[in-house]
C-alpha atoms as a PDB file:
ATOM      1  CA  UNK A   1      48.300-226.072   5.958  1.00  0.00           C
ATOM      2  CA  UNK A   2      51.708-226.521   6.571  1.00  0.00           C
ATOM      3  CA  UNK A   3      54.401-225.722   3.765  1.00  0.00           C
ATOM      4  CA  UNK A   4      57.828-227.007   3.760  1.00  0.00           C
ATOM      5  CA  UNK A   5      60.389-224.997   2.182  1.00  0.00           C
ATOM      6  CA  UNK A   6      62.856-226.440  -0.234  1.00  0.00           C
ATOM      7  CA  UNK A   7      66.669-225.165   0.356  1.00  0.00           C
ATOM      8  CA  UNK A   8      68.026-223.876  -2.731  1.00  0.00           C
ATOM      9  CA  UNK A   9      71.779-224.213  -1.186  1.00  0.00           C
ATOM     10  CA  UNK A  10      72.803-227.216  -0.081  1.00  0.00           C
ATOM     11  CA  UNK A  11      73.463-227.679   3.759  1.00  0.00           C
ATOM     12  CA  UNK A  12      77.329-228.247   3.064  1.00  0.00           C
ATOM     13  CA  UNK A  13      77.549-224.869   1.425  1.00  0.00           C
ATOM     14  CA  UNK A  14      75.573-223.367   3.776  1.00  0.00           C
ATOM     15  CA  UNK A  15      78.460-224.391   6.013  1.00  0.00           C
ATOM     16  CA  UNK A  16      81.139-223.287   4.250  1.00  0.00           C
ATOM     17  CA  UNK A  17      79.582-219.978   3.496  1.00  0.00           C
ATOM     18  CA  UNK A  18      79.503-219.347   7.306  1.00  0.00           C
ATOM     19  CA  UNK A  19      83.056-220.503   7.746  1.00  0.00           C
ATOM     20  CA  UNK A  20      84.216-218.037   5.463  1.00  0.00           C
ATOM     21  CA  UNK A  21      82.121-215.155   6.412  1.00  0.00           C
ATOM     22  CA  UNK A  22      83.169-215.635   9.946  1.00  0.00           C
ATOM     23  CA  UNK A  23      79.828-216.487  11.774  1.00  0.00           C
ATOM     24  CA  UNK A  24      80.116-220.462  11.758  1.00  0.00           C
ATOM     25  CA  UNK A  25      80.475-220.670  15.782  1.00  0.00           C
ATOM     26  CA  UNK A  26      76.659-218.572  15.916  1.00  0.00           C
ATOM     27  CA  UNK A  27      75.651-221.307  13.687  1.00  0.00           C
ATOM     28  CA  UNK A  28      77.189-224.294  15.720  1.00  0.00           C
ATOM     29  CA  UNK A  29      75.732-222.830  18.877  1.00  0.00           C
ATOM     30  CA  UNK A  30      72.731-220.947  18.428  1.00  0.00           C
ATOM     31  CA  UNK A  31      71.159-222.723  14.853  1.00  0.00           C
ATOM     32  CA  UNK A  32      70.878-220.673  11.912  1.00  0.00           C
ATOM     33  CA  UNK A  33      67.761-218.960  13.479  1.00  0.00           C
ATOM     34  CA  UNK A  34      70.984-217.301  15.653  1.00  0.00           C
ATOM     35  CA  UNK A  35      72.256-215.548  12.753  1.00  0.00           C
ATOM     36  CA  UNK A  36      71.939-212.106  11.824  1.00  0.00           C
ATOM     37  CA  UNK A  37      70.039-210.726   8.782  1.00  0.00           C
ATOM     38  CA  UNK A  38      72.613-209.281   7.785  1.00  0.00           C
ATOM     39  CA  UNK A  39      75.193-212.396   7.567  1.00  0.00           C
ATOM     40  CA  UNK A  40      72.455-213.930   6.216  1.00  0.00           C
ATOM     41  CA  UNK A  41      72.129-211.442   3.263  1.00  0.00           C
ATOM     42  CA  UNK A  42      75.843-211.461   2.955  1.00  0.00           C
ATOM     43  CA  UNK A  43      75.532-215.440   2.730  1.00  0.00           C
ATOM     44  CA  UNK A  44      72.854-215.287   0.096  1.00  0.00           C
ATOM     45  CA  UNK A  45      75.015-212.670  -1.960  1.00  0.00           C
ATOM     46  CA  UNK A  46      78.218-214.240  -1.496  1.00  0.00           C
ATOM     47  CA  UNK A  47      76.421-217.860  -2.983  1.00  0.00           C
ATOM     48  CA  UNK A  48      75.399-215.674  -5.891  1.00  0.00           C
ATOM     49  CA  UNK A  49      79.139-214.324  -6.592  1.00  0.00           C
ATOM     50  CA  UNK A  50      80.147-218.092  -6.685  1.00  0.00           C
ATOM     51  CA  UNK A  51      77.678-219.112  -8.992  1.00  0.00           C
ATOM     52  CA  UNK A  52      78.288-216.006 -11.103  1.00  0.00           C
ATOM     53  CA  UNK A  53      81.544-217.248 -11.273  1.00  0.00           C
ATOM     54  CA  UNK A  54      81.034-220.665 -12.154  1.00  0.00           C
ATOM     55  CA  UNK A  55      78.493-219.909 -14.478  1.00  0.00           C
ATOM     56  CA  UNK A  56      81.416-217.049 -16.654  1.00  0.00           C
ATOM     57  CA  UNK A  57      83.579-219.990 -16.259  1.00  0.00           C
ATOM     58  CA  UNK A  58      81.562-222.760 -17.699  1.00  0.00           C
ATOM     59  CA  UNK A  59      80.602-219.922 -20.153  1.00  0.00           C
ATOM     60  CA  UNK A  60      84.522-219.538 -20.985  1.00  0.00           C
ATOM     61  CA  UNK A  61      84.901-223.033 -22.275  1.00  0.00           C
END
């Protein structure tokens, strides 16, 4: 039986998250099955600093 897996981060952050961390052209090129474990960990811990973020901030008001 074949499962589909939801994405938890939208395909525009996704994006962005690979722009920033600097491996956007493997992505563009190769897929995200291109990517590294490692820049994906550091994707999936750099989406959690943002929402950490947004969630002290949304705390703040």
């Amino acid at each position: 039986m074949s499962r589909r897996r939801r994405s938890v981060m939208s395909e525009q952050l996704k994006y962005e998250l690979a722009k920033d961390l600097g491996f956007y052209d493997t992505v563009q090129q190769e897929g995200w099955g291109g990517i590294r474990a490692k820049d994906a960990g550091n994707m999936v811990k750099r989406a959690i600093q943002l929402a950490e973020q947004a969630a002290a901030k949304n705390n703040g008001q």
